[in-house]
Protein backbone atom coordinates (compact mmCIF):
# COMPACT_ATOMS: atom_id res chain seq x y z
CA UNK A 1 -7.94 13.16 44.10
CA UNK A 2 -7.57 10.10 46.54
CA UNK A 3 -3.99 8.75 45.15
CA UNK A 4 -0.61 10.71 46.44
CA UNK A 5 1.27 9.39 43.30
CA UNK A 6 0.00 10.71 40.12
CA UNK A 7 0.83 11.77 36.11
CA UNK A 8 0.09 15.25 35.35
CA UNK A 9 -0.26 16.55 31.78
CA UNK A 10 -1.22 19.62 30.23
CA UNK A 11 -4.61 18.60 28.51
CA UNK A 12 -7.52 19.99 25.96
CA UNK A 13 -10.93 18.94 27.20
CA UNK A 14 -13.81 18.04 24.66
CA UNK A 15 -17.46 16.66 24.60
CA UNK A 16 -18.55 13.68 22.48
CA UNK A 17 -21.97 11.75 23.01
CA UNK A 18 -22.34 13.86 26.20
CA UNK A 19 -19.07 12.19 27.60
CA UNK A 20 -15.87 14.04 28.71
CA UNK A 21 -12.70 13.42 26.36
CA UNK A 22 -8.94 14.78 26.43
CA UNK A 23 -6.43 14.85 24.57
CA UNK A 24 -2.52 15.28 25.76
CA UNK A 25 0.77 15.62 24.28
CA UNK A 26 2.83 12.64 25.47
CA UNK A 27 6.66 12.14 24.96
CA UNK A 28 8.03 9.37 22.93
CA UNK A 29 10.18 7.77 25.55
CA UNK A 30 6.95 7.20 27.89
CA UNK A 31 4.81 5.44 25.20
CA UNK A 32 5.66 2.15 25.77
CA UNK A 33 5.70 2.37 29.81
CA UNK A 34 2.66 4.79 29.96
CA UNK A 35 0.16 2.41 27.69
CA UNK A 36 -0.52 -0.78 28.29
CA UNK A 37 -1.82 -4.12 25.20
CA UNK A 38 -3.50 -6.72 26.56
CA UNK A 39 -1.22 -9.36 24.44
CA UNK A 40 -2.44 -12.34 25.64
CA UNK A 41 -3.33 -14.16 22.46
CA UNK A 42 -4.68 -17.39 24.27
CA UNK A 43 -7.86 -14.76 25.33
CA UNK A 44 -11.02 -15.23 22.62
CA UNK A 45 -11.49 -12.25 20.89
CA UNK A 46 -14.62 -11.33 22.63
CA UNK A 47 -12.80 -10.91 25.98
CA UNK A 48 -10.29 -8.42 24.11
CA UNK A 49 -10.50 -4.84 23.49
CA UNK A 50 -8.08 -4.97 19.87
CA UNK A 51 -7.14 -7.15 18.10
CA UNK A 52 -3.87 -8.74 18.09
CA UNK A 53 -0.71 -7.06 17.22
CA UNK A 54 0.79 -8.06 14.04
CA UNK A 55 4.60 -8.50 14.76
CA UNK A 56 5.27 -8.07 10.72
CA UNK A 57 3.92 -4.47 10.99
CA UNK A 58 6.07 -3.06 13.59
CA UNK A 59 9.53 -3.10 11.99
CA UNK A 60 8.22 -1.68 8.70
CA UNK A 61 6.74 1.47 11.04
CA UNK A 62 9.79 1.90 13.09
CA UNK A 63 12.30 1.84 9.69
CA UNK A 64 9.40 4.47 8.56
CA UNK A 65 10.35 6.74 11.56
CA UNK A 66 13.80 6.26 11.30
CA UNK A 67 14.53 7.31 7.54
CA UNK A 68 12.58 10.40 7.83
CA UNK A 69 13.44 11.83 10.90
CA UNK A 70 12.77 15.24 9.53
CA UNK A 71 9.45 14.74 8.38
CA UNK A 72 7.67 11.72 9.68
CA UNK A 73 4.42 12.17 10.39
CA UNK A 74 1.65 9.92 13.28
CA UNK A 75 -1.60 10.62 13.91
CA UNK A 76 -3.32 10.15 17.90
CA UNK A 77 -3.37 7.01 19.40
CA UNK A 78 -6.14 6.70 21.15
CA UNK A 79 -6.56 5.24 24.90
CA UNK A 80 -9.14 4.28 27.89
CA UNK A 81 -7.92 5.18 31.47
CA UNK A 82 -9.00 2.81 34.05
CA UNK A 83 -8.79 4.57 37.14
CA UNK A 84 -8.92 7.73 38.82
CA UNK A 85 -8.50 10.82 36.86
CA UNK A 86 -8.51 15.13 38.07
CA UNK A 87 -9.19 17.39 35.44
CA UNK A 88 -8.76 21.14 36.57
CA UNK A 89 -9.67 23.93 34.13
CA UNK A 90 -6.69 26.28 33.94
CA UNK A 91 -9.69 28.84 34.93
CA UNK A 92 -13.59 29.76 34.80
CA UNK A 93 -13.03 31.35 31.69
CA UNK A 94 -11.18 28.95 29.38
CA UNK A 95 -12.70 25.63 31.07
CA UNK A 96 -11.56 23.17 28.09
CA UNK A 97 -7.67 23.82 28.96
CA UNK A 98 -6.34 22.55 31.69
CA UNK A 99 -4.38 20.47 33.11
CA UNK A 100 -5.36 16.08 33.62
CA UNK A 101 -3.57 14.08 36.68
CA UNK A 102 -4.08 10.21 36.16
CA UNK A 103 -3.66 8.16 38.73
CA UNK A 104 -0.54 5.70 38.73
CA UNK A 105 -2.17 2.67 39.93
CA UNK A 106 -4.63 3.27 37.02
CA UNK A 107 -4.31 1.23 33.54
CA UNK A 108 -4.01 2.66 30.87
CA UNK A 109 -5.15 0.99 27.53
CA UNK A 110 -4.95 1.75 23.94
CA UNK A 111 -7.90 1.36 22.26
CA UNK A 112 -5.92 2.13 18.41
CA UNK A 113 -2.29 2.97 17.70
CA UNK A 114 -0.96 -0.18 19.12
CA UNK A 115 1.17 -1.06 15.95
CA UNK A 116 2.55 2.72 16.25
CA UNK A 117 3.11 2.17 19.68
CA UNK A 118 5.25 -0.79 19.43
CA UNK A 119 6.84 1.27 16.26
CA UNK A 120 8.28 3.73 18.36
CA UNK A 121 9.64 1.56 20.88
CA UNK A 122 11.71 -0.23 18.51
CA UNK A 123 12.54 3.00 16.49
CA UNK A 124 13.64 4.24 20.10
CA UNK A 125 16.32 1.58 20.65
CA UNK A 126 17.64 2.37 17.72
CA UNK A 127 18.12 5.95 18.27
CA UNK A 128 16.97 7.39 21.48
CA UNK A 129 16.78 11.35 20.35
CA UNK A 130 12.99 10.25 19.51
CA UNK A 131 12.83 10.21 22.93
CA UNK A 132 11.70 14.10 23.57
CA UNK A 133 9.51 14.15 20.81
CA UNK A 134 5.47 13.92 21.34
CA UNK A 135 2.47 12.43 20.06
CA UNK A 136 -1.30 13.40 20.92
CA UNK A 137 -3.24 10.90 22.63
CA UNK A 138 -7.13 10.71 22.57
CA UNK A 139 -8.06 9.67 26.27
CA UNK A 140 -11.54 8.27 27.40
CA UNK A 141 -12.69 7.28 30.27
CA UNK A 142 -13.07 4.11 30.34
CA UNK A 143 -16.41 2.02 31.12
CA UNK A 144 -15.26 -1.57 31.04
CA UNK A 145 -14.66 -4.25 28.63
CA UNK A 146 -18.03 -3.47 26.25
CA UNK A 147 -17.51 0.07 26.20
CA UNK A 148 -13.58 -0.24 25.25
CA UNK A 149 -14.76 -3.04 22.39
CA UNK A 150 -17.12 -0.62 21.16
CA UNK A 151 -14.57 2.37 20.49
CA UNK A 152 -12.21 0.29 18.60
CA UNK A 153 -15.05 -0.39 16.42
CA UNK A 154 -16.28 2.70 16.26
CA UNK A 155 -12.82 4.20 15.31
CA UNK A 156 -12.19 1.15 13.10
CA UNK A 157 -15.49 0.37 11.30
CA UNK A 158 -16.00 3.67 9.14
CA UNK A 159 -12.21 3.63 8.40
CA UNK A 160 -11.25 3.65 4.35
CA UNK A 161 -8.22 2.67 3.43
CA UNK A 162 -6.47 4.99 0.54
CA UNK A 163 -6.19 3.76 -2.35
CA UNK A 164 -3.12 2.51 -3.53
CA UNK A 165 -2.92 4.97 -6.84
CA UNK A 166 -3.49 8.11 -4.69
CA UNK A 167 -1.24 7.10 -2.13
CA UNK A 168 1.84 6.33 -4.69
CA UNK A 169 0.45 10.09 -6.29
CA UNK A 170 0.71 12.16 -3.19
CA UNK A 171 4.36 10.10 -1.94
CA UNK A 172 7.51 12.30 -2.39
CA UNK A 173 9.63 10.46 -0.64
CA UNK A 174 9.26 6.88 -2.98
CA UNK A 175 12.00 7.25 -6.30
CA UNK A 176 9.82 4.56 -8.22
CA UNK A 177 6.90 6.51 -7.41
CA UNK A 178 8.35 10.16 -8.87
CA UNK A 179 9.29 8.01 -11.70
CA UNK A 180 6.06 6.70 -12.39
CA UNK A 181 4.10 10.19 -11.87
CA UNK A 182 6.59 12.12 -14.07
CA UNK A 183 6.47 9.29 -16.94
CA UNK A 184 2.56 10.00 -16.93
CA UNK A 185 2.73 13.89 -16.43
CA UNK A 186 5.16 13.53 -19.46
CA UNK A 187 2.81 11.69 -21.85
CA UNK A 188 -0.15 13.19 -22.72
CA UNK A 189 -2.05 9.83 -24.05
CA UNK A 190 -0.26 7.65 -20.88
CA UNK A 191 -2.27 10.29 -18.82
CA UNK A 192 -5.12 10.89 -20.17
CA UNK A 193 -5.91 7.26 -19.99
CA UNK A 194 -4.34 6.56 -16.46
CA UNK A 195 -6.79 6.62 -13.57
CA UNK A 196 -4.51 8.58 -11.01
CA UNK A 197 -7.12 7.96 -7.90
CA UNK A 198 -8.79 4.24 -7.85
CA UNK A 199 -6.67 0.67 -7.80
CA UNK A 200 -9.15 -0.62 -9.89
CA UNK A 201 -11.36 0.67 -12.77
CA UNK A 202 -15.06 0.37 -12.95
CA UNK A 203 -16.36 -1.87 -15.59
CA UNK A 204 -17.36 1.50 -17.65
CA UNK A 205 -14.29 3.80 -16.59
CA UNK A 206 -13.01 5.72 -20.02
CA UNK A 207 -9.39 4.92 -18.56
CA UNK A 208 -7.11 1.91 -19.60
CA UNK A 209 -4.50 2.33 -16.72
CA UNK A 210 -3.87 2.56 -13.32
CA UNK A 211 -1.36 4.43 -11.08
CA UNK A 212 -0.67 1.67 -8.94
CA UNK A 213 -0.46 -0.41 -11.79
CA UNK A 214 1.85 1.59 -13.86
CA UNK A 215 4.08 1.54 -10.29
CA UNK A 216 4.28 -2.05 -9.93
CA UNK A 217 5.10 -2.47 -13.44
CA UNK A 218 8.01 -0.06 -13.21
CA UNK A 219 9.23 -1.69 -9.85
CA UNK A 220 9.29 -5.31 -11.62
CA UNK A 221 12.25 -3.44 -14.40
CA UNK A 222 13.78 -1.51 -11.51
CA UNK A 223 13.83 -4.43 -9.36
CA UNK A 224 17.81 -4.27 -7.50
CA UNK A 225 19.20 -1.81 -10.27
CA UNK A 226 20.37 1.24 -8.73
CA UNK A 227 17.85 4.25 -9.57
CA UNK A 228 19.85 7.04 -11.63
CA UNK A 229 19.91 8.84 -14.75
CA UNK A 230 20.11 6.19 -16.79
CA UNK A 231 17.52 3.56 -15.68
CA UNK A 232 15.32 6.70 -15.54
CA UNK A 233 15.64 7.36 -19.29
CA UNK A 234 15.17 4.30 -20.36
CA UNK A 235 12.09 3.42 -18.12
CA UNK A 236 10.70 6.57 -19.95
CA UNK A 237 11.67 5.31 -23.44
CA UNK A 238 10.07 2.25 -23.08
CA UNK A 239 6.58 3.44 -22.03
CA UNK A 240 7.05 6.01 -24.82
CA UNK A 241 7.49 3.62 -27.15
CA UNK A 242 4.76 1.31 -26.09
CA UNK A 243 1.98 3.82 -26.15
CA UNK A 244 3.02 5.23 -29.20
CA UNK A 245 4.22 1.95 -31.37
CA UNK A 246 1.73 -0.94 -29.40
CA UNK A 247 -0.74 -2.08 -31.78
CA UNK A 248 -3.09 -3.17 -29.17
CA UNK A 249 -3.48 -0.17 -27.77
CA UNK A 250 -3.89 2.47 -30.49
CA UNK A 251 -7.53 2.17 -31.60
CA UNK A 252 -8.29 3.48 -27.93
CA UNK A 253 -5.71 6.29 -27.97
CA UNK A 254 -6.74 7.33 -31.69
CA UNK A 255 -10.18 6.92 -30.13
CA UNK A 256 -11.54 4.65 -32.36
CA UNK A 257 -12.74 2.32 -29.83
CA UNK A 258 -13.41 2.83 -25.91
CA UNK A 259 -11.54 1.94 -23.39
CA UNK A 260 -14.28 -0.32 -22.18
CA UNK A 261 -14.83 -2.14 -25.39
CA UNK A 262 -10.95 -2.65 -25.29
CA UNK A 263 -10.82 -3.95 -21.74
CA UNK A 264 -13.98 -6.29 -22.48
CA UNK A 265 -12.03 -7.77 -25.55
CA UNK A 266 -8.24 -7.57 -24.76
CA UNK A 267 -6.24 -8.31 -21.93
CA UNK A 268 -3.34 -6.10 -22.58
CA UNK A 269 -4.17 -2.81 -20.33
CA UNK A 270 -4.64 -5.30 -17.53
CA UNK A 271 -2.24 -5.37 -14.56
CA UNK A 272 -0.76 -8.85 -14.73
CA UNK A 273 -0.04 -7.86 -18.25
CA UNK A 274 1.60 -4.21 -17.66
CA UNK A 275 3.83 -5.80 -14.94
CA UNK A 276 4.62 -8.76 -17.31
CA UNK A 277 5.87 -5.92 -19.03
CA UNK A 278 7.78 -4.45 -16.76
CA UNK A 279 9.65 -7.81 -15.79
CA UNK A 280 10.57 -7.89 -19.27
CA UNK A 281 11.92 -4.42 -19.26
CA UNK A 282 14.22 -5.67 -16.29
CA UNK A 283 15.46 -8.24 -18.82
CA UNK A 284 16.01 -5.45 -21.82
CA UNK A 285 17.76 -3.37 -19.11
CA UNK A 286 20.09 -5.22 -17.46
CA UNK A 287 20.98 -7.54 -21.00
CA UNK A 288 21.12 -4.04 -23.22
CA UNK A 289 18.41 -5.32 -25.65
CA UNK A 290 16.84 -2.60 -27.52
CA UNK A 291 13.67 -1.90 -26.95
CA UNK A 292 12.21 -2.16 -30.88
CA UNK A 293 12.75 -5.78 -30.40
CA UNK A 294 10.36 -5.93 -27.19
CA UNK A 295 7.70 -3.73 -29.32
CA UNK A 296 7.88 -6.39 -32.03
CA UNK A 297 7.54 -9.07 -29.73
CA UNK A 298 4.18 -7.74 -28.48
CA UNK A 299 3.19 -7.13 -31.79
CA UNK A 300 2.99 -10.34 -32.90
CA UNK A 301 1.18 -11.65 -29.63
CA UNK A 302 -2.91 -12.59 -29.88
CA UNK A 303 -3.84 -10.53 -26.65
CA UNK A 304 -7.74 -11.27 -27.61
CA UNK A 305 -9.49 -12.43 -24.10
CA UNK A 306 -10.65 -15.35 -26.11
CA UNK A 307 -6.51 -16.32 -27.21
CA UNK A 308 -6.94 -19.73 -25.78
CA UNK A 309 -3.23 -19.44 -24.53
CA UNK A 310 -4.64 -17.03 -21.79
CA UNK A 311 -6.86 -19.33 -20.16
CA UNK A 312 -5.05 -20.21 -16.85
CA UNK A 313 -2.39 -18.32 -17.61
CA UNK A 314 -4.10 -14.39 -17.52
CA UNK A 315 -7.65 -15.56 -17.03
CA UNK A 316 -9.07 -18.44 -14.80
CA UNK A 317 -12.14 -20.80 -15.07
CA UNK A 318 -14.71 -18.41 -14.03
CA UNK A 319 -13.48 -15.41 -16.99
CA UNK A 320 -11.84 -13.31 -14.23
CA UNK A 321 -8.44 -11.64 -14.77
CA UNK A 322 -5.59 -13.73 -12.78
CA UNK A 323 -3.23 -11.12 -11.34
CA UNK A 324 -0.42 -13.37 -9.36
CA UNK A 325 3.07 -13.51 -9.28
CA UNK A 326 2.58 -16.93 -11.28
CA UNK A 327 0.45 -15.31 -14.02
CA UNK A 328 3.04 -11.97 -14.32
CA UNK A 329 6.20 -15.05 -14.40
CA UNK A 330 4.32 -16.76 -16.83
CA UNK A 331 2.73 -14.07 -19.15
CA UNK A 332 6.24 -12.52 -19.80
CA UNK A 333 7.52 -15.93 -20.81
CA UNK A 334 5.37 -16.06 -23.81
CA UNK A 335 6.65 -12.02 -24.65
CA UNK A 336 10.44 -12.80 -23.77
CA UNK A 337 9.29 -16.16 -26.12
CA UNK A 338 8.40 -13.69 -28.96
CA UNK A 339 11.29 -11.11 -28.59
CA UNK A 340 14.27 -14.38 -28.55
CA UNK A 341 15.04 -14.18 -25.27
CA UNK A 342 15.92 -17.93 -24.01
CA UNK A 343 13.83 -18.68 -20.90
CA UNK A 344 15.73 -19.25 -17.91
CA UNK A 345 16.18 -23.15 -16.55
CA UNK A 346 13.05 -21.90 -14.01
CA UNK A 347 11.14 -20.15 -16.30
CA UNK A 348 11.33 -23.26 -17.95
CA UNK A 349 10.19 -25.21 -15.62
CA UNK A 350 7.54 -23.01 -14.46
CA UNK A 351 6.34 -22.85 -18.18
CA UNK A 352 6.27 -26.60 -18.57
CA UNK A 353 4.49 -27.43 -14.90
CA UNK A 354 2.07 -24.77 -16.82
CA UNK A 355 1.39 -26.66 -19.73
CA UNK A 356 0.87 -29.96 -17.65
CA UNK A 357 -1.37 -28.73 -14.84
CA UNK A 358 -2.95 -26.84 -17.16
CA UNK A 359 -3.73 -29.12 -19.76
CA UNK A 360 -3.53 -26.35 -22.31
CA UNK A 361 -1.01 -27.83 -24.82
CA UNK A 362 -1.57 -25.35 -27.67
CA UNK A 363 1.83 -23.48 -28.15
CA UNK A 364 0.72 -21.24 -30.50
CA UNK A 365 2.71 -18.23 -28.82
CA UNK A 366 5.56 -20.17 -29.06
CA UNK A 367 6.32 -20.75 -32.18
């Protein structure tokens, strides 16, 4: 190796595509000095290697490490090493451990993981015992600017994204989520018709629910209330008592009807509506209205798709379910309408600028 001055790491060797890869353990502490973002914005993205870093990311990661410093858990970043690099097999027979010097001078660029990499510099001024910790870094060797483009696609392109549901149904760590699994473990009908994997149900999916949905819904009643005992109970009552005593729903869960026919017809299993729901609950909650009043109030609402007091309001021009924070406001004012709960001066005025933008001046929900 030409250079005098040189990093030396412990390293596994592999073969991909006929090209020499390694991968090292690397310190916390050195992350941010080691590895290199090209963060000049002002260059078009086809002179970049990744895309920009997204500043509203980073502090979301570092609280991440942070709060579970027990248990937190990163996958590889992954980097291109511009410059001279040594690998020497610790011997003959075991030729893919060894041990990798990289140059100083060289630079070292990440090709994915800049978002954790900025993570753990800011979790690091906040508590600096990260410091000895490690994370596994992917190294290639890098070819110039087209080959470096191409591995951030390549890593990037066939990527999925987990679903929400599955997500919220593997997370111990998330109270609302725990909630929310053991309300539908506890109900036999609330899980046999809850879709525990996808965000979103197929047009002919037997379920009626989704996780995520059902999640959302209970964080619009948890909302700033402290999570104990006693919101617990009472989130659990009132999905209880909507699945057992909700009109619209019991022709599907006596199976009388599917839960496509139902979907195609009604717009109460739909998300805007269940969190609607929920930020009603918040209301029952926090005022200490029974419940039995909020089942009446459903009761008596039209939730037929063609209800013209949905259009806008749930559903927009083209048929498709609206699912904003607009909609959710503006749904639960014609349910807190039919329970007797007065409307707040901005509900109000939300619920008149409605009516005028909307044109729809038929108050038959509110009566």
């Amino acid at each position: 190796m030409n250079s005098e001055f040189f990093y030396s790491f412990p390293a596994i060797r592999g073969i991909q595509a006929n090209r020499e890869y390694y991968v090292i353990m690397c310190p916390l502490k050195i992350i941010s000095k080691l590895f290199v973002f090209n963060e000049l914005e002002q260059l078009p993205p086809e002179f970049r290697a990744q895309r920009i870093v997204n500043e509203n990311r980073i502090p979301e990661i570092a609280d991440y490490i942070l709060n579970n410093k027990k248990d937190y858990v990163f996958s590889s970043l992954t980097a291109s090493v511009d410059g001279e690099i040594n690998y020497s097999p610790i011997n003959k027979e075991n030729k893919n451990n060894g041990i990798l010097k990289i140059s100083m001078d060289s630079k070292l660029l990440i090709n994915d993981g800049q978002h954790r990499k900025y993570a753990i510099k800011e979790a690091l001024k906040a508590d600096p015992s990260f410091g000895e910790e490690t994370i596994s870094i992917v190294i290639f060797v890098d070819e110039g600017l087209k080959r470096a483009q191409q591995i951030f696609s390549d890593l990037n392109k066939h990527a999925v994204n987990v679903s929400k549901s599955i997500g919220i149904l593997y997370d111990s760590r998330d109270e609302i989520a725990k909630i929310t699994r053991k309300i539908v473990n506890s109900n036999n009908k609330l899980h046999q018709y809850t879709d525990l994997e996808q965000s979103s149900l197929s047009k002919y999916s037997p379920k009626l629910f989704t996780l995520s949905n059902l999640y959302s819904a209970n964080k619009r009643i948890i909302q700033k209330n402290k999570i104990d005992k006693e919101l617990t109970n009472f989130i659990e009552e009132f999905w209880n008592k909507i699945i057992s005593e909700f009109n619209d729903w019991k022709y599907v869960l006596i199976k009388e009807t599917s839960a496509y026919h139902h979907r195609s017809e009604s717009i109460s299993t739909y998300g805007v509506v269940l969190e609607a729901f929920g930020l009603t609950g918040y209301k029952l909650y926090t005022d200490n209205i029974e419940i039995d009043n909020f089942i009446d109030g459903i009761n008596k609402i039209n939730w037929r798709r063609d209800n013209k007091d949905w259009m806008f309001r749930v559903i927009n021009h083209n048929g498709r379910i609206l699912k904003n924070t607009k909609s959710i406001k503006l749904t639960s004012n014609i349910i807190r309408n039919r329970i007797g709960i007065e409307l707040t001066k901005k509900e109000k005025a939300l619920e008149s600028e409605f009516l005028k933008q909307s044109g729809n001046m038929s108050r038959d929900n509110f009566k």
